[in-house]
N, C-alpha and C. Protein backbone atom coordinates (compact mmCIF):
# COMPACT_ATOMS: atom_id res chain seq x y z
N UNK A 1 14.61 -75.84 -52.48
CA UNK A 1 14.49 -77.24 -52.12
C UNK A 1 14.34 -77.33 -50.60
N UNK A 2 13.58 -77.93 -50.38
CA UNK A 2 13.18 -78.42 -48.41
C UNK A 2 13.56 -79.14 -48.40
N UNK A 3 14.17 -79.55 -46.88
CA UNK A 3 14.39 -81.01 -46.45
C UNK A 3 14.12 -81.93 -46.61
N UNK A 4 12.65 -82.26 -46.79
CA UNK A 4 12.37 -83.00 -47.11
C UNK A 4 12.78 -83.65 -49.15
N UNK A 5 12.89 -82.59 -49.97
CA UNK A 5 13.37 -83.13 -50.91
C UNK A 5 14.54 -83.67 -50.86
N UNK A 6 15.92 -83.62 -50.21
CA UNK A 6 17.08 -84.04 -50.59
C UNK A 6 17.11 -85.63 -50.46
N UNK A 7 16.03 -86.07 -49.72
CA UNK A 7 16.08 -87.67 -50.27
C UNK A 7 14.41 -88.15 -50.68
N UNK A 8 14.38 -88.21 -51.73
CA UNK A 8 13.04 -88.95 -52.43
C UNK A 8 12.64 -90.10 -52.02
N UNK A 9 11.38 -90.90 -51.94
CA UNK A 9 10.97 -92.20 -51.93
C UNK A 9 10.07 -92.28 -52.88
N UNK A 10 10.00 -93.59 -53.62
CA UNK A 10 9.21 -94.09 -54.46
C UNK A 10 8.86 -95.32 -54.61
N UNK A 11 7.70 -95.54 -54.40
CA UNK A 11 7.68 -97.15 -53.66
C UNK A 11 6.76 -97.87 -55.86
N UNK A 12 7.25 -98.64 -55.79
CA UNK A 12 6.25 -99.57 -57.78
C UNK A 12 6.41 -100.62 -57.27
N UNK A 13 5.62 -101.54 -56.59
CA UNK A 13 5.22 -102.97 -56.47
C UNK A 13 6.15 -103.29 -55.46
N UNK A 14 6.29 -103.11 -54.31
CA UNK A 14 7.69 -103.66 -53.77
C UNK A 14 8.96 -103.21 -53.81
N UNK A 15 9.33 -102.45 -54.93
CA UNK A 15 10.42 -102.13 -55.33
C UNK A 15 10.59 -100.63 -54.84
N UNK A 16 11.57 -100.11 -53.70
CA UNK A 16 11.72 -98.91 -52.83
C UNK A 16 12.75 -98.68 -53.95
N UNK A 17 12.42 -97.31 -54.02
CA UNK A 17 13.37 -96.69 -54.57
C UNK A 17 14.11 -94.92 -53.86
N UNK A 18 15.10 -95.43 -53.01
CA UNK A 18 15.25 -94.13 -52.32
C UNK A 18 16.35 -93.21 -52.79
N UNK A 19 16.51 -92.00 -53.66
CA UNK A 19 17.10 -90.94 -54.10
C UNK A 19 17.23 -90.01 -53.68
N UNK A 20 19.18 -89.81 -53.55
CA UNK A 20 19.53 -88.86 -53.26
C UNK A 20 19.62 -87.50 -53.98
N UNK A 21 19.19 -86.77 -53.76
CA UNK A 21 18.32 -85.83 -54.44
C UNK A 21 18.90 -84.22 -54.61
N UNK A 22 20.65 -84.37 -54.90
CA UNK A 22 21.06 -82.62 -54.97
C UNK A 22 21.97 -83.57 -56.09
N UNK A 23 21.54 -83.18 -57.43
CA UNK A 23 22.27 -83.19 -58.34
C UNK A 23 23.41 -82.26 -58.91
N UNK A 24 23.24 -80.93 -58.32
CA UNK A 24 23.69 -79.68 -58.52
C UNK A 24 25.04 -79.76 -57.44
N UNK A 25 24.89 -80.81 -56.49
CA UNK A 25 26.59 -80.57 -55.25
C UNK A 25 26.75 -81.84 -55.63
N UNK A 26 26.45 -82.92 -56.84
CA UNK A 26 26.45 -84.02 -57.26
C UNK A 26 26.25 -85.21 -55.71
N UNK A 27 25.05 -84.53 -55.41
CA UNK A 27 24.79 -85.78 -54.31
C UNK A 27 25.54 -85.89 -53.08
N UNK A 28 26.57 -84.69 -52.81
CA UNK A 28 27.03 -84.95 -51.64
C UNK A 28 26.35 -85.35 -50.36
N UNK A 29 27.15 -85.77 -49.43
CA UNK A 29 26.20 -85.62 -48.03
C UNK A 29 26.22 -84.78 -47.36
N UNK A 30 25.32 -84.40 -46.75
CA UNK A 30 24.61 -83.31 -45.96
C UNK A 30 24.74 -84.46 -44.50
N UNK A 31 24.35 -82.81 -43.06
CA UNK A 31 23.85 -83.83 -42.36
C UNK A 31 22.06 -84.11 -42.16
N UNK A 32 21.88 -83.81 -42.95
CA UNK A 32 20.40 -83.66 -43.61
C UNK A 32 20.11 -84.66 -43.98
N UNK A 33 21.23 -84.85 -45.46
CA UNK A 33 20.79 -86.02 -46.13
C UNK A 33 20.75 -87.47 -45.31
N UNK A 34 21.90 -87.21 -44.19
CA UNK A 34 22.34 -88.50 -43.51
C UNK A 34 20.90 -89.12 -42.44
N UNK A 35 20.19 -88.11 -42.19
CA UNK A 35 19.00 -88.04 -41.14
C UNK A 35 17.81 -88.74 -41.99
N UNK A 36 18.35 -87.75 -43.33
CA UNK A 36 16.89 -88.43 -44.14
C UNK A 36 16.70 -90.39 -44.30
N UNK A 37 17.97 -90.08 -44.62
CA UNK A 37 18.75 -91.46 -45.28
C UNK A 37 18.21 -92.54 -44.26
N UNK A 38 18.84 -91.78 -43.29
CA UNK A 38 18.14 -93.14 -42.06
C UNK A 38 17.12 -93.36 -41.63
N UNK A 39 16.15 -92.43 -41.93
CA UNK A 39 14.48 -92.28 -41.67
C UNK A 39 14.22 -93.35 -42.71
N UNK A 40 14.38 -93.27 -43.90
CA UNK A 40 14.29 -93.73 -45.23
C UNK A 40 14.08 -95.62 -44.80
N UNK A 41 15.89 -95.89 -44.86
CA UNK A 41 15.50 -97.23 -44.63
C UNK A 41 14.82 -97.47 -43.21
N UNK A 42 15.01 -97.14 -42.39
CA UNK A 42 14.18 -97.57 -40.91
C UNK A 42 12.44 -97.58 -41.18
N UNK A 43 12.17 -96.42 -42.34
CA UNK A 43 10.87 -96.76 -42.39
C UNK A 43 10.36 -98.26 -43.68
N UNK A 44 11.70 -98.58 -44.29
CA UNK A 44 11.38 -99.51 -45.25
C UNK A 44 11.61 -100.70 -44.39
N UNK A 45 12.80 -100.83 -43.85
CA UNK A 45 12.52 -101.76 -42.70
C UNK A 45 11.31 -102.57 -42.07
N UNK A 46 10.56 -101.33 -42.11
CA UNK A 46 9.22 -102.03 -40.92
C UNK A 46 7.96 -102.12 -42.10
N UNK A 47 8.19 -101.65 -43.53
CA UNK A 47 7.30 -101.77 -44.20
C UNK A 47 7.19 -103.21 -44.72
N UNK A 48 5.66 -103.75 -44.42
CA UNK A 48 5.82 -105.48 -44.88
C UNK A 48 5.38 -105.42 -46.86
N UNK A 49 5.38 -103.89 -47.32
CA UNK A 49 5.06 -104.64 -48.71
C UNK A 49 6.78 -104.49 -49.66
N UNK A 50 7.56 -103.89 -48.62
CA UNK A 50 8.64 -103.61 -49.41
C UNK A 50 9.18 -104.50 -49.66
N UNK A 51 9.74 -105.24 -50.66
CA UNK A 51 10.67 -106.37 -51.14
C UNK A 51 12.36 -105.79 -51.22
N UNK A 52 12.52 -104.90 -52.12
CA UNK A 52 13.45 -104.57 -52.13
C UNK A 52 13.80 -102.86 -52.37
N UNK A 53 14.54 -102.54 -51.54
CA UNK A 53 15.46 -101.50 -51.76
C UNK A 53 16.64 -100.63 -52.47
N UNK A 54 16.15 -99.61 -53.54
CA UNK A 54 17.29 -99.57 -54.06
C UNK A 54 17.93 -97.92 -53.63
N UNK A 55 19.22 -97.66 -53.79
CA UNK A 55 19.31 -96.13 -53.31
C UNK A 55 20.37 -95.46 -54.80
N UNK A 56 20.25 -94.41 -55.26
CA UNK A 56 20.43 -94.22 -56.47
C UNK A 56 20.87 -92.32 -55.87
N UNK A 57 21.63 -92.09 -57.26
CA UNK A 57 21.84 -90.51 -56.99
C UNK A 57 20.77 -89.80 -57.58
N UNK A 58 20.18 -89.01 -57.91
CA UNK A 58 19.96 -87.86 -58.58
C UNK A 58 20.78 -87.48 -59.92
N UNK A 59 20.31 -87.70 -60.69
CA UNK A 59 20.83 -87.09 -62.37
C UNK A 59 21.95 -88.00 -62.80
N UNK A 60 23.13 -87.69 -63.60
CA UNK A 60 23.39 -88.05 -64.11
C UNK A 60 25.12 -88.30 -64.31
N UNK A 61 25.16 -87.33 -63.64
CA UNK A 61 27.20 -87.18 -63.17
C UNK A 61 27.19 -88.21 -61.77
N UNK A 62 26.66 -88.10 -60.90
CA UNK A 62 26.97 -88.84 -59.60
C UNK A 62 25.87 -89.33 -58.94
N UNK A 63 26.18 -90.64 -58.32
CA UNK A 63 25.71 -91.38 -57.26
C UNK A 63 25.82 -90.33 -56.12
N UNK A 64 26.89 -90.17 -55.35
CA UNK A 64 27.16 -89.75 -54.52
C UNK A 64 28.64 -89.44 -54.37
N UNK A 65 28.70 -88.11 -54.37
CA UNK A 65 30.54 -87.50 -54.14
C UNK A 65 31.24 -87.75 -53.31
N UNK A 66 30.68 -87.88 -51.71
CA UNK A 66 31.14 -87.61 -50.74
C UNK A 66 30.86 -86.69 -49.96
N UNK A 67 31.19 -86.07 -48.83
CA UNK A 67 30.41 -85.39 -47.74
C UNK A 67 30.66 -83.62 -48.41
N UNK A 68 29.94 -83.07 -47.79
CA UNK A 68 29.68 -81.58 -48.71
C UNK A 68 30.48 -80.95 -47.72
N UNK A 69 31.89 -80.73 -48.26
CA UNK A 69 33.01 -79.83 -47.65
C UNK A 69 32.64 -78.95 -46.36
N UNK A 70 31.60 -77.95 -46.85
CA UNK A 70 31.41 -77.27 -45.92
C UNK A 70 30.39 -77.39 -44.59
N UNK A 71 30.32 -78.35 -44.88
CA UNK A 71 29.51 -79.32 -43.41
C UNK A 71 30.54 -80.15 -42.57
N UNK A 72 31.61 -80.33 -43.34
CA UNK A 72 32.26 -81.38 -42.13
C UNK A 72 32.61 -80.95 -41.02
N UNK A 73 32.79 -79.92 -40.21
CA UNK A 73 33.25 -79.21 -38.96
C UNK A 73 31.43 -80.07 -38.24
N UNK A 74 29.84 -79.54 -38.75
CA UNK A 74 29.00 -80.40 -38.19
C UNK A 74 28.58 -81.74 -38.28
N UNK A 75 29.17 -82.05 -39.41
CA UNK A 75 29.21 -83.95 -39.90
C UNK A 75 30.15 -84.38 -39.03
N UNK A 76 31.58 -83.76 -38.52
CA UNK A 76 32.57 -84.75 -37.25
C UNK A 76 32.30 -83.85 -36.09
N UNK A 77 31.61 -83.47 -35.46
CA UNK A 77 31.31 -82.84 -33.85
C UNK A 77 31.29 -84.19 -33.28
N UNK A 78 32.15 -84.24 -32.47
CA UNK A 78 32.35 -84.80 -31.00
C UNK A 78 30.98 -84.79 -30.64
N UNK A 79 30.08 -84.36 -30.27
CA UNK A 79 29.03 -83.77 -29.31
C UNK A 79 27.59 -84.51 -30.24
N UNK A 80 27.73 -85.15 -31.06
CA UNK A 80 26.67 -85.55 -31.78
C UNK A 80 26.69 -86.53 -32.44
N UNK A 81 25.61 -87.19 -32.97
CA UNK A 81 26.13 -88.40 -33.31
C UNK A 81 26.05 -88.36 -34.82
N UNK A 82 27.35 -89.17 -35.25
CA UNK A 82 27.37 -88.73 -36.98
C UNK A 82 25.98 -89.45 -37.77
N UNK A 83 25.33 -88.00 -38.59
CA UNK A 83 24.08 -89.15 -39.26
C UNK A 83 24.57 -89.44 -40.46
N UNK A 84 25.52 -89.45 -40.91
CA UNK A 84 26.27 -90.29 -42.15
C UNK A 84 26.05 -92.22 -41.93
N UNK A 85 26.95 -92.05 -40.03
CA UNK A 85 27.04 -92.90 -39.67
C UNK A 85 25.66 -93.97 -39.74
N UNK A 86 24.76 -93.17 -38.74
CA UNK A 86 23.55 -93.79 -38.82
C UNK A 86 23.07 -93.82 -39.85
N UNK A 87 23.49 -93.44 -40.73
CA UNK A 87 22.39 -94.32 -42.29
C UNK A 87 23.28 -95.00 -42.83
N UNK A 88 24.61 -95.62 -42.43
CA UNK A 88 24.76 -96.76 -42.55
C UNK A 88 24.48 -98.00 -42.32
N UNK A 89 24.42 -97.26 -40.89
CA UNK A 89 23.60 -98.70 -39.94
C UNK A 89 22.37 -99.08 -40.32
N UNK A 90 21.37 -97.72 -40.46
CA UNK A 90 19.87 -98.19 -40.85
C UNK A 90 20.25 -99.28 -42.14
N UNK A 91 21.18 -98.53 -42.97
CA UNK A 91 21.42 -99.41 -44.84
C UNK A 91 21.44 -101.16 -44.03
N UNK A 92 22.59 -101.16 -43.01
CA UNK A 92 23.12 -102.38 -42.94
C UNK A 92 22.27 -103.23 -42.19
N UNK A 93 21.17 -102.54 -41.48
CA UNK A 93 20.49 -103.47 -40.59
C UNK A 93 18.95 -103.22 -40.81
N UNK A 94 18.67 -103.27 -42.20
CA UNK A 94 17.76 -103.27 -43.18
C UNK A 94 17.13 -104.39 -43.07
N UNK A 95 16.12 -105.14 -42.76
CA UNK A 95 15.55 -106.25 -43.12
C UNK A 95 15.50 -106.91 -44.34
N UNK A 96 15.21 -105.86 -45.37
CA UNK A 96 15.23 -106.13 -47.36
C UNK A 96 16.37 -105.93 -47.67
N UNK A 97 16.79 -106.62 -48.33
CA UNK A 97 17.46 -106.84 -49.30
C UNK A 97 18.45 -105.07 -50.23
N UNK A 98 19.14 -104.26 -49.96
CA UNK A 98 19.56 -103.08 -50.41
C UNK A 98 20.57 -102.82 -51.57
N UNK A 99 20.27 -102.29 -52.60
CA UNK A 99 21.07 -102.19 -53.82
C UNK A 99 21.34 -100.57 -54.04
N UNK A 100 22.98 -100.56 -54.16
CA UNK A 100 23.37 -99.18 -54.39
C UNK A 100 23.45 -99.17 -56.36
N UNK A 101 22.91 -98.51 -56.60
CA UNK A 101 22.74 -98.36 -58.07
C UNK A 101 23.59 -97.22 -58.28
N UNK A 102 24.92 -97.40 -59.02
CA UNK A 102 25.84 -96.35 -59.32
C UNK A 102 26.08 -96.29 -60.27
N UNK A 103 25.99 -94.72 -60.78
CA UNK A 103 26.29 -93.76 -62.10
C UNK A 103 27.18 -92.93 -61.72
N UNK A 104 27.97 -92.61 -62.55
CA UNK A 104 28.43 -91.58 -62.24
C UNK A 104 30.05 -91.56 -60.95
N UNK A 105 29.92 -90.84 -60.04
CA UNK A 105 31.07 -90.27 -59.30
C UNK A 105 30.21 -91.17 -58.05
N UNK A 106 31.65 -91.86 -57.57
CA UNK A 106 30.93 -92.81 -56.27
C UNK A 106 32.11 -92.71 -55.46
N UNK A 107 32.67 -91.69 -55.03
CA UNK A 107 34.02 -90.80 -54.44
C UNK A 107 34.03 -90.70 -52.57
N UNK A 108 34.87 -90.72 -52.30
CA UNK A 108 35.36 -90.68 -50.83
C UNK A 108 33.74 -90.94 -50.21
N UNK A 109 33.14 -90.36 -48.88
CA UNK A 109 32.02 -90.68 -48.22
C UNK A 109 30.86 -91.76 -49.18
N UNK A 110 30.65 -91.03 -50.43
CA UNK A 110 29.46 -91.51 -51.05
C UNK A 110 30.21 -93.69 -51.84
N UNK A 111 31.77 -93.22 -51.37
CA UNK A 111 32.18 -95.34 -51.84
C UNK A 111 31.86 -95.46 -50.41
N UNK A 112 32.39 -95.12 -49.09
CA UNK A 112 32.03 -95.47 -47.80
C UNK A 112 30.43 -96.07 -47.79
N UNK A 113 29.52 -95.55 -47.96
CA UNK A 113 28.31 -95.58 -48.46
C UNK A 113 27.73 -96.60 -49.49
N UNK A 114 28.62 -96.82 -50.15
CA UNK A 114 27.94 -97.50 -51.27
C UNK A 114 28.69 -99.28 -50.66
N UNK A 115 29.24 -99.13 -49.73
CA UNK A 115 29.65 -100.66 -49.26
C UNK A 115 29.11 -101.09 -47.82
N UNK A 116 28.09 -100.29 -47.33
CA UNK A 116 27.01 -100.57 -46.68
C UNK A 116 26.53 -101.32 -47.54
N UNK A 117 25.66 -101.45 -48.58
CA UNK A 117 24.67 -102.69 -49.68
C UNK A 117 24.86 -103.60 -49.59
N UNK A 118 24.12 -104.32 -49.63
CA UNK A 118 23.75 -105.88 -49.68
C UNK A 118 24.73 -106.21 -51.42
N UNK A 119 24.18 -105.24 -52.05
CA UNK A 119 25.01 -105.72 -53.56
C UNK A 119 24.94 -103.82 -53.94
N UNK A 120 25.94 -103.88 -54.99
CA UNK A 120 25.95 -102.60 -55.63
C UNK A 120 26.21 -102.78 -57.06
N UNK A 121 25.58 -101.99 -57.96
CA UNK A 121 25.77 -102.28 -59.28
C UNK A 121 25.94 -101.06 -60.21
N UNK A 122 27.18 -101.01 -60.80
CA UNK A 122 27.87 -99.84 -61.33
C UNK A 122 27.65 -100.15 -62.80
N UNK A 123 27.65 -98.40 -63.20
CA UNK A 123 27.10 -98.71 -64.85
C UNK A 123 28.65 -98.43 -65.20
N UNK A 124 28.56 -98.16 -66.72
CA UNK A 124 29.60 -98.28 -67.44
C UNK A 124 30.23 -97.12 -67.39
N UNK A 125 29.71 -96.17 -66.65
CA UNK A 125 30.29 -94.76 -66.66
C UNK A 125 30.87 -94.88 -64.96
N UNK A 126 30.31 -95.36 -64.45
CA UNK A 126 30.90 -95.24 -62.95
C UNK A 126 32.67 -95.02 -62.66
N UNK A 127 32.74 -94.30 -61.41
CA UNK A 127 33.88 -94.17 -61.04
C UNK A 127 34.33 -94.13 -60.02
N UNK A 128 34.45 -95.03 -59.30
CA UNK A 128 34.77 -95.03 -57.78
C UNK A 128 36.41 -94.44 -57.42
N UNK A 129 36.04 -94.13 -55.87
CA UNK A 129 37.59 -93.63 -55.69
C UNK A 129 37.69 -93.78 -54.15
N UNK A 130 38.67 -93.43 -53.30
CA UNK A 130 39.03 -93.37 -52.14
C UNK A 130 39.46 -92.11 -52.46
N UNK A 131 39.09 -90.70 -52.40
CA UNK A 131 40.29 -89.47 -52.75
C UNK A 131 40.73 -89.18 -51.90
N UNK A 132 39.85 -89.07 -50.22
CA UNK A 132 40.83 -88.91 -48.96
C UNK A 132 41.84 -89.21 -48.71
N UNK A 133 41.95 -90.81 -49.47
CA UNK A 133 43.34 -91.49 -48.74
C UNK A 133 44.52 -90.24 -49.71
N UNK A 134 44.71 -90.25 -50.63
CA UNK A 134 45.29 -88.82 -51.37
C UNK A 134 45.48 -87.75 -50.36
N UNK A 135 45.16 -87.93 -50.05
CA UNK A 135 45.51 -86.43 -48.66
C UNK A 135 46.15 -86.97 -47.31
N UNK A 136 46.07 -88.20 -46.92
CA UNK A 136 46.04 -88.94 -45.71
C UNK A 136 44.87 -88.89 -44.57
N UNK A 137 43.93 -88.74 -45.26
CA UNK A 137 42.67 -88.54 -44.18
C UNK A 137 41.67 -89.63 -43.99
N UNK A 138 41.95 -90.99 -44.81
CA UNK A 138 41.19 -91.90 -44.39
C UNK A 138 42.58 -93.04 -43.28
């Protein structure tokens, strides 16, 4: 998988559809994914046929887990700027309209994430959590 796959775009009439794309670490974040993420909406942003935005996991266990363990020493560096962070901001200062579409595991980073949206809409399997606070780390 290249960089460029870990976040998909798919544009049907207006309707952006941007996917996070590692079903196999159930969608964690990368600081990859976080770069992509924000390329993503910043370029839907400025697109005039996009109506709306939706951001979705990959497969079928998770939306999004939370940040991929073994990245967080380069996801919190002092010395850089978090791109988790910035694809919040791009999510939140979106021109269109943004819908988090959740299946699945919507856990520590990837609920942080999913309350950037304009609206979010959880299926019947969904499962949100805070698990950090469980440790004392949020």
């Amino acid at each position: 998988m290249t960089a460029q796959d870990v976040v998909l775009i798919a544009r049907d009439d207006g309707i952006c559809t941007v996917t996070i794309n590692r079903p196999e670490k159930r969608n964690a974040l990368t600081a990859e994914v976080g770069r992509r993420l924000t390329e993503a909406f910043r370029q839907l942003g400025g697109d005039p046929e996009a109506r709306v935005a939706i951001l979705r996991g990959a497969g079928e266990l998770a939306f999004c887990s939370g940040y991929e363990i073994s990245e967080l020493d380069e996801l919190r560096d002092p010395e850089t700027a978090d791109p988790i962070e910035s694809a919040r901001v791009a999510i939140e200062t979106c021109p269109v309209p943004v819908i988090a579409m959740i299946r699945g595991y919507c856990t520590a980073g990837g609920l942080g994430l999913a309350v950037s949206f304009d609206m979010r809409l959880a299926a019947d399997d969904a499962h949100l959590g805070m698990t950090p606070a469980k440790l004392g780390l949020v």
